[in-house]
PDB file of N, CA and C in Angstrom:
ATOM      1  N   UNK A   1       0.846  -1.163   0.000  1.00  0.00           N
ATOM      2  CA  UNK A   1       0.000   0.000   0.000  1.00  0.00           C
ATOM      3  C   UNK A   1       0.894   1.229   0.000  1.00  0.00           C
ATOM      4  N   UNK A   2       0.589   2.545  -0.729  1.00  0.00           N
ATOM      5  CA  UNK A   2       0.890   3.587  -0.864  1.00  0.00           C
ATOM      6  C   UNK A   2       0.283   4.305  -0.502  1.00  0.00           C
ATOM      7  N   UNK A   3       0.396   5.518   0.051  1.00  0.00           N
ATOM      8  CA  UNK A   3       0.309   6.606   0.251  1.00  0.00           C
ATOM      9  C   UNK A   3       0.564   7.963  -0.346  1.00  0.00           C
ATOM     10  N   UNK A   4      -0.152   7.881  -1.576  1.00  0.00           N
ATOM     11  CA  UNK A   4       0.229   8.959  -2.436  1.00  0.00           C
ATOM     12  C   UNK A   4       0.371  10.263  -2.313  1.00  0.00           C
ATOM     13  N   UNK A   5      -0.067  11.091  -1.324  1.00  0.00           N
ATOM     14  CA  UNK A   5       0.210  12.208  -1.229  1.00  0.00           C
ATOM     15  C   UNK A   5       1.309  12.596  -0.275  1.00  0.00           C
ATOM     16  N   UNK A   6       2.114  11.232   0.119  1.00  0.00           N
ATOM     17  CA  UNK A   6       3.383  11.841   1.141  1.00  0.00           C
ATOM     18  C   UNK A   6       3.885  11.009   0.575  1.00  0.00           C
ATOM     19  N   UNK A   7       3.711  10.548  -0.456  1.00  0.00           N
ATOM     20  CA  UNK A   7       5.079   9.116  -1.553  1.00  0.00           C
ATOM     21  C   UNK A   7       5.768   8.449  -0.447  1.00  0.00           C
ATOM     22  N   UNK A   8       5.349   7.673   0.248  1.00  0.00           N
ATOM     23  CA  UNK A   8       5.573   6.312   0.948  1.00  0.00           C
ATOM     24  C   UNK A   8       4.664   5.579   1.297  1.00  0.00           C
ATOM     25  N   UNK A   9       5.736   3.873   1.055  1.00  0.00           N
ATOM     26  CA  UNK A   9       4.759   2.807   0.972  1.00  0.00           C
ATOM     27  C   UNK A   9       4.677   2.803   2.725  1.00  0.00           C
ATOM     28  N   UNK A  10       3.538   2.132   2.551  1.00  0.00           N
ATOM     29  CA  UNK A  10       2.663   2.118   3.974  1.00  0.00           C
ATOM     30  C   UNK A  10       3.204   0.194   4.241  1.00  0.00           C
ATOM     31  N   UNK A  11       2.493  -0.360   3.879  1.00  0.00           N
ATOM     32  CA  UNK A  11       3.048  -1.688   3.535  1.00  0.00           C
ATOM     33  C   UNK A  11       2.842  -2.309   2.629  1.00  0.00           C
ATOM     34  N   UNK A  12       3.736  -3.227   2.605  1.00  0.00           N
ATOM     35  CA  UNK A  12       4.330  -4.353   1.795  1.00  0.00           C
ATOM     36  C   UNK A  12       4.169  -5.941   1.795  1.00  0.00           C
ATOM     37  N   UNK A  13       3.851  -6.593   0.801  1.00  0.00           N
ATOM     38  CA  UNK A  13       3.780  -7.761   0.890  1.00  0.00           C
ATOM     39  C   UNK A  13       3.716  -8.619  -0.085  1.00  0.00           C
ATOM     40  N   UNK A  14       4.768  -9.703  -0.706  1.00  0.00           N
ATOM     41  CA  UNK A  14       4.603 -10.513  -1.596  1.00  0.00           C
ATOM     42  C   UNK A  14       4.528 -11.831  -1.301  1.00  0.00           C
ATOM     43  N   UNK A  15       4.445 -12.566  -2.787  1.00  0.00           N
ATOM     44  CA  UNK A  15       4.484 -14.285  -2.894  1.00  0.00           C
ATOM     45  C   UNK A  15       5.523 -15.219  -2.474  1.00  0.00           C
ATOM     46  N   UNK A  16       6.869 -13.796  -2.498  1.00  0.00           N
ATOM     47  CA  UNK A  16       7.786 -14.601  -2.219  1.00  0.00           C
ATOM     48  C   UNK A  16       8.010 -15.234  -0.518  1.00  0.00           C
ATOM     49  N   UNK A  17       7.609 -14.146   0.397  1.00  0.00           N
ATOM     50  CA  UNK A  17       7.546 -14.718   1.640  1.00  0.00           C
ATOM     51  C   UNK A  17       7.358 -15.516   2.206  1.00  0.00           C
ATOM     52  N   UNK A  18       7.821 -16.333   3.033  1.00  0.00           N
ATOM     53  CA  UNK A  18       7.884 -17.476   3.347  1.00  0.00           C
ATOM     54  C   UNK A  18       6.436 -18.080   3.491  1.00  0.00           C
ATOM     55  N   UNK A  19       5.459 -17.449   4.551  1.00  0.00           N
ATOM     56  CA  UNK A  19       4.457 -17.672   5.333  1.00  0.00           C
ATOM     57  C   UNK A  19       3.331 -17.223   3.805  1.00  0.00           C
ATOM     58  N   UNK A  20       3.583 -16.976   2.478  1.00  0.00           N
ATOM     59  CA  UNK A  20       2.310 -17.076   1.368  1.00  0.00           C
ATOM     60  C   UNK A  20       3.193 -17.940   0.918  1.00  0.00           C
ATOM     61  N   UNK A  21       4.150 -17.962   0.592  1.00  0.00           N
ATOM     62  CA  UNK A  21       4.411 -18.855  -0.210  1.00  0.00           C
ATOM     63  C   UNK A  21       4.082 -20.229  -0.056  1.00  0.00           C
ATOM     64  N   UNK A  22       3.951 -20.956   0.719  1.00  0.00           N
ATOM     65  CA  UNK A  22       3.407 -22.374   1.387  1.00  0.00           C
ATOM     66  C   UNK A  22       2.449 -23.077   0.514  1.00  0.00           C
ATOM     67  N   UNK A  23       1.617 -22.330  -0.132  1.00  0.00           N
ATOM     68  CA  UNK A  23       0.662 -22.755  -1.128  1.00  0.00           C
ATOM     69  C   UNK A  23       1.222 -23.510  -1.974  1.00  0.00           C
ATOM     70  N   UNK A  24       1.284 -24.500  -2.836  1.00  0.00           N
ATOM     71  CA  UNK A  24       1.210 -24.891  -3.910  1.00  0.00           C
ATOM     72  C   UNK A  24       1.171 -24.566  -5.346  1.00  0.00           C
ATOM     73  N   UNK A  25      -0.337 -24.407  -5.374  1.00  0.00           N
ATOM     74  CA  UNK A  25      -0.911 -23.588  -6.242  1.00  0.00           C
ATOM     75  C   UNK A  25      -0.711 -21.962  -6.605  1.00  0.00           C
ATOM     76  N   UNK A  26      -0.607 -21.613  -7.320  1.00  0.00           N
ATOM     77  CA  UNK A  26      -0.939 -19.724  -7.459  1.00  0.00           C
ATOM     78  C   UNK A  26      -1.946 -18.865  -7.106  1.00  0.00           C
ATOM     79  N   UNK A  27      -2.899 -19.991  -7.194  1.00  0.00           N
ATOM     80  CA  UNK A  27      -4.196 -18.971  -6.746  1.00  0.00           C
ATOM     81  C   UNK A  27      -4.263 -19.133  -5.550  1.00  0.00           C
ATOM     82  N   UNK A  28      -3.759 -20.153  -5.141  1.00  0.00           N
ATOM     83  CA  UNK A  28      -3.802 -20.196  -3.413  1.00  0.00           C
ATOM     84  C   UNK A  28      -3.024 -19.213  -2.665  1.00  0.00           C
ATOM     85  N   UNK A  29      -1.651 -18.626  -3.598  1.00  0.00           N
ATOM     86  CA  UNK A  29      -0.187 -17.891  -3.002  1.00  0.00           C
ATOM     87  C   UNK A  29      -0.984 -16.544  -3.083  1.00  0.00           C
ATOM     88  N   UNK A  30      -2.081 -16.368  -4.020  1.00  0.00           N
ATOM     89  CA  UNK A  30      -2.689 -15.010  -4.361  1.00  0.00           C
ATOM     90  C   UNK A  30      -3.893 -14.615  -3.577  1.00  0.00           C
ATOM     91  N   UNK A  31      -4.234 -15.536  -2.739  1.00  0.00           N
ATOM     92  CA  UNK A  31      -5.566 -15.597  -1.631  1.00  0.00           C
ATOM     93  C   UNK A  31      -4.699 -15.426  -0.621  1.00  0.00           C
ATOM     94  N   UNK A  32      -3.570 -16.024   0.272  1.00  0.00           N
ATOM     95  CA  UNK A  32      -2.959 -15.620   1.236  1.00  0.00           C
ATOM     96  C   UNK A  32      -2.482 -14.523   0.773  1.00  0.00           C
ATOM     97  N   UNK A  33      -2.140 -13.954  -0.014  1.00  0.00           N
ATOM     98  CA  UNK A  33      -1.834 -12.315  -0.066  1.00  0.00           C
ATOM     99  C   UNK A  33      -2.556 -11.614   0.541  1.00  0.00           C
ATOM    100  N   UNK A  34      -3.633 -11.721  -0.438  1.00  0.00           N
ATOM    101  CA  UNK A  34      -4.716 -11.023  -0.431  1.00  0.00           C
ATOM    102  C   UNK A  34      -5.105 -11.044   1.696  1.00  0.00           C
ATOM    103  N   UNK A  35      -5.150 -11.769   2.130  1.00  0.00           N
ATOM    104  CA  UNK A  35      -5.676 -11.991   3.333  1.00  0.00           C
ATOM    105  C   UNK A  35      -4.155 -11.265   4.130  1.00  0.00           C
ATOM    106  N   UNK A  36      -2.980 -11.404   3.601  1.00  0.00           N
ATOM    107  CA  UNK A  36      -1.846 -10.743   4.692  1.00  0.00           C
ATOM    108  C   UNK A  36      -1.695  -9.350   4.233  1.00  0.00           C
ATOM    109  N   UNK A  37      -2.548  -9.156   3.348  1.00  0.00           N
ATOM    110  CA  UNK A  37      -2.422  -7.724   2.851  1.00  0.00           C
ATOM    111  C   UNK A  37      -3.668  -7.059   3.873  1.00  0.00           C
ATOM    112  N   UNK A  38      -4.822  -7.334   4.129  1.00  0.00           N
ATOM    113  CA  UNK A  38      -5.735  -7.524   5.157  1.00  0.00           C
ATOM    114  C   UNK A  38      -5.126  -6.993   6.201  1.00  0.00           C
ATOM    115  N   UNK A  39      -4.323  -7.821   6.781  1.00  0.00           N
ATOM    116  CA  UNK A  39      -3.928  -7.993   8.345  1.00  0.00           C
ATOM    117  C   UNK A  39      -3.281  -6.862   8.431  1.00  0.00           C
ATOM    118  N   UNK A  40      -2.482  -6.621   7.628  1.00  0.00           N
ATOM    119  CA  UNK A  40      -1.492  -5.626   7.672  1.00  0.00           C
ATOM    120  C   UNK A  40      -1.622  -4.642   7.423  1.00  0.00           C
ATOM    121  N   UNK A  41      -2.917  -4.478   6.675  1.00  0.00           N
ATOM    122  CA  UNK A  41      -3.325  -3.064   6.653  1.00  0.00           C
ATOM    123  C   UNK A  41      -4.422  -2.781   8.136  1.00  0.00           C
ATOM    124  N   UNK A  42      -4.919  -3.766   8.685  1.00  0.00           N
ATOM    125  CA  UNK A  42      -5.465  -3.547   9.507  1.00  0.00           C
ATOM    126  C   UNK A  42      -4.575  -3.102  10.714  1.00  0.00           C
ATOM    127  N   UNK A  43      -3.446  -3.913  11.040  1.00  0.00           N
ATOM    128  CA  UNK A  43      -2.575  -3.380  12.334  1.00  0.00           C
ATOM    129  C   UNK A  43      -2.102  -1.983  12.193  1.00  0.00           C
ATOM    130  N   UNK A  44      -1.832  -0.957  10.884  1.00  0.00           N
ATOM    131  CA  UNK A  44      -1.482   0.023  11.058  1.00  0.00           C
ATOM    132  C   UNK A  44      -2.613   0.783  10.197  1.00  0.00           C
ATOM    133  N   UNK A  45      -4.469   0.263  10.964  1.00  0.00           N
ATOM    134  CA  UNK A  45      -5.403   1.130  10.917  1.00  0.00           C
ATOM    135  C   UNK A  45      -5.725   1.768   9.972  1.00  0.00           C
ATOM    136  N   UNK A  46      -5.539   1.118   8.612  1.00  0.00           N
ATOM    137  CA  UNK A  46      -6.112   1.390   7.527  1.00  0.00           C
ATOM    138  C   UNK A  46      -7.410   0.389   7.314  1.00  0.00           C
ATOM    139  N   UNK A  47      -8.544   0.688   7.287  1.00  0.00           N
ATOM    140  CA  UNK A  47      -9.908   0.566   6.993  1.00  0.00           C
ATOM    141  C   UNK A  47     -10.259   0.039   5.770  1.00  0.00           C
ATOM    142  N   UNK A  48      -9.678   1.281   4.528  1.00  0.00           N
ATOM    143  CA  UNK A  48      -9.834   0.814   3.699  1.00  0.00           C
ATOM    144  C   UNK A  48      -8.984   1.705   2.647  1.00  0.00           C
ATOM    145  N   UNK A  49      -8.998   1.321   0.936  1.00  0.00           N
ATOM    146  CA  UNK A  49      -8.159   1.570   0.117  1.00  0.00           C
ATOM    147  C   UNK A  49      -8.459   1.255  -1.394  1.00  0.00           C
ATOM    148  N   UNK A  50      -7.787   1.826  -2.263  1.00  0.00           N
ATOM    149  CA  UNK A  50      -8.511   1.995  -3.671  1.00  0.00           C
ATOM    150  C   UNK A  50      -7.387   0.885  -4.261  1.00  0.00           C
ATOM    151  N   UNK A  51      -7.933   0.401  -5.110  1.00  0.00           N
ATOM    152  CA  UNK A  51      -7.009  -0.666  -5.573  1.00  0.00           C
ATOM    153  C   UNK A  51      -6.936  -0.076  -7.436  1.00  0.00           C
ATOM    154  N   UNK A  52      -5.370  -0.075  -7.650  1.00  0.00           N
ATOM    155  CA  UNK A  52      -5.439   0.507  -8.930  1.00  0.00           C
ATOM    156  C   UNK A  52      -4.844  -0.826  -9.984  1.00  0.00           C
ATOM    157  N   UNK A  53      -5.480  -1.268 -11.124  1.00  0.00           N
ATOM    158  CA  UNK A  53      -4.997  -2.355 -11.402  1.00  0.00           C
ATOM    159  C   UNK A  53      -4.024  -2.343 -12.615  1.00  0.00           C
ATOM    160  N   UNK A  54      -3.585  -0.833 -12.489  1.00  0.00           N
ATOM    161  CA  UNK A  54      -3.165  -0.692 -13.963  1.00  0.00           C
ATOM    162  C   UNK A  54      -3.324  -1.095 -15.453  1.00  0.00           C
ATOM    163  N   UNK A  55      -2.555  -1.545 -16.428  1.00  0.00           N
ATOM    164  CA  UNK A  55      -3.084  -2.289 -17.247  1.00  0.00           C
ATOM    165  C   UNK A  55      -3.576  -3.635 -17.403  1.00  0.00           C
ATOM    166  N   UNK A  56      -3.787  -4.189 -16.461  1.00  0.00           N
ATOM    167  CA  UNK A  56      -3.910  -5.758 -15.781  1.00  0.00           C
ATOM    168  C   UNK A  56      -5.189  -5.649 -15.628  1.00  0.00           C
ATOM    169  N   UNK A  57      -5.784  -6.663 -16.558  1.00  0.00           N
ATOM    170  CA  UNK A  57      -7.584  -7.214 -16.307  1.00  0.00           C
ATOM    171  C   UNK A  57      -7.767  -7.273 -14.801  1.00  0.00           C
ATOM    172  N   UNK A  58      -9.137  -7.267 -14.324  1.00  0.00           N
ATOM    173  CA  UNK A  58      -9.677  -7.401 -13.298  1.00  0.00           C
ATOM    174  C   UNK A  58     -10.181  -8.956 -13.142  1.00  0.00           C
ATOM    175  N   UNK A  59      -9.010 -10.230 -13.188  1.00  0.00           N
ATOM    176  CA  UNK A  59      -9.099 -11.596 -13.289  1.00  0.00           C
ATOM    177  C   UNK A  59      -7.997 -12.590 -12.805  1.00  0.00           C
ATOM    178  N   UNK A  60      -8.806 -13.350 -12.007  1.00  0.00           N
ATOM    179  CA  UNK A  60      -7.772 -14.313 -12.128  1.00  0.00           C
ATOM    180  C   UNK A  60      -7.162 -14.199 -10.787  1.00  0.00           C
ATOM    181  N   UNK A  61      -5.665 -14.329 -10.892  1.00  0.00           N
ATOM    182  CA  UNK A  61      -4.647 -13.800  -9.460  1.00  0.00           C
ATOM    183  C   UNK A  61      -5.206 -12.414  -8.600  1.00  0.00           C
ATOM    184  N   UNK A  62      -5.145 -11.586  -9.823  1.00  0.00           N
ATOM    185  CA  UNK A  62      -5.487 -10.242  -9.162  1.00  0.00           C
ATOM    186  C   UNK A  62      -6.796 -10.227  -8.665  1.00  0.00           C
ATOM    187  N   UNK A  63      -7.469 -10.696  -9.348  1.00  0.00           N
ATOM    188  CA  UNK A  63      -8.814 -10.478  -8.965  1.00  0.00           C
ATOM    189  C   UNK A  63      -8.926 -11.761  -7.529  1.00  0.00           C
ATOM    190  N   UNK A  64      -8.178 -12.862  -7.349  1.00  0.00           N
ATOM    191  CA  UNK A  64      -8.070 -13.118  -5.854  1.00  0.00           C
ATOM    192  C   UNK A  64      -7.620 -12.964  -4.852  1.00  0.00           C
ATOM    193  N   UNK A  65      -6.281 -11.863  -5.092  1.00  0.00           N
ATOM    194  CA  UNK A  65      -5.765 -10.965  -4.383  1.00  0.00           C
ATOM    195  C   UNK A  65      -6.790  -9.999  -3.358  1.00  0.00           C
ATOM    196  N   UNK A  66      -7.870  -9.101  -4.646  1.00  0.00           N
ATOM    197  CA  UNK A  66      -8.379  -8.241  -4.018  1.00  0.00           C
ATOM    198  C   UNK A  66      -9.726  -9.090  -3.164  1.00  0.00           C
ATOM    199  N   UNK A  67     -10.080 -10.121  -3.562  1.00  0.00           N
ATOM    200  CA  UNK A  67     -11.565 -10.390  -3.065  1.00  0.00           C
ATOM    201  C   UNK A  67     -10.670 -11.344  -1.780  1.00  0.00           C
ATOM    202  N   UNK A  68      -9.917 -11.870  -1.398  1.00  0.00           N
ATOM    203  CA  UNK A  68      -9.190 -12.388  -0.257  1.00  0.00           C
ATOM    204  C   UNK A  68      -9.081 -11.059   0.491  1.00  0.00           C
ATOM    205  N   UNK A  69      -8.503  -9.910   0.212  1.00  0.00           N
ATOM    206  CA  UNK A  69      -8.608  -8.975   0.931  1.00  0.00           C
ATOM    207  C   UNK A  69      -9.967  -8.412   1.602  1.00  0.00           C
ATOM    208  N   UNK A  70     -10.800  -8.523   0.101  1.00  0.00           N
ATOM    209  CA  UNK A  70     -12.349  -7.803   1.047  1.00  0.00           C
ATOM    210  C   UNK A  70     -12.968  -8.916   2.215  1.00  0.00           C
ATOM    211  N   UNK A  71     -12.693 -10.028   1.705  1.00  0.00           N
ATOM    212  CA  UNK A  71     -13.313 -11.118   2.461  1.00  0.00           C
ATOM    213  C   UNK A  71     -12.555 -10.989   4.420  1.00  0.00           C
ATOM    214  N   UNK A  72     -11.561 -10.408   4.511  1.00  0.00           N
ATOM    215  CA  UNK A  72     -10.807 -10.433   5.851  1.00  0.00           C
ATOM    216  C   UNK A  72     -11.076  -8.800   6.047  1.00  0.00           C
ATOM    217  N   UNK A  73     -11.972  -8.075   5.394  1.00  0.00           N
ATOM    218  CA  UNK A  73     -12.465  -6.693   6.249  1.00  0.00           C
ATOM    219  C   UNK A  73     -11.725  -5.611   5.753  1.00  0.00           C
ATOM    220  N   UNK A  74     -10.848  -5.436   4.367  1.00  0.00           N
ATOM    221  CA  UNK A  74     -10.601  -4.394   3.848  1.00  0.00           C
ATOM    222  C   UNK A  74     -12.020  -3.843   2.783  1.00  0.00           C
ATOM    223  N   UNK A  75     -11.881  -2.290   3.164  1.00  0.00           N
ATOM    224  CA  UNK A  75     -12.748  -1.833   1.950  1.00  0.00           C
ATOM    225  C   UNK A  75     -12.172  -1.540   0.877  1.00  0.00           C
ATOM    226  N   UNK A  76     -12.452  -2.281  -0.497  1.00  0.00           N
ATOM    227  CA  UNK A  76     -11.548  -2.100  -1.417  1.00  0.00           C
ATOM    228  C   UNK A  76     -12.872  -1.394  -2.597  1.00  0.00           C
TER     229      UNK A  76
END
């Protein structure tokens, strides 16, 4: 997550980490994101957040990224 009007990331989180990576599958590594992206925006009291998908369809990984996130209480 960013914070665009003071240009710093708020937090961070990828596939490569130990604790998503565990999955198997991809869509599974892209649902624990989605859910540690959740957590972590929740401990430093972010509610909620605009998700920009750039040129990337709204499918697939990404699109289980963000719905793992709404599902654990981010407003996306």
């Amino acid at each position: 997550m960013i914070d665009d009007e003071n240009g710093i990331t708020i937090i961070s989180a990828s596939t490569r980490e130990e604790d998503v990576k565990k999955p198997i599958q991809k869509t599974e590594a892209a649902v624990k994101l989605g859910e540690k992206i959740a957590v972590l925006s929740k401990e430093k009291g972010i509610q909620s957040a605009l998700f920009d998908r750039g040129a990337y369809l709204y499918h697939g990984r990404i699109r289980q990224v963000v719905e793992a996130a709404r599902k654990h209480g981010l407003k996306i």
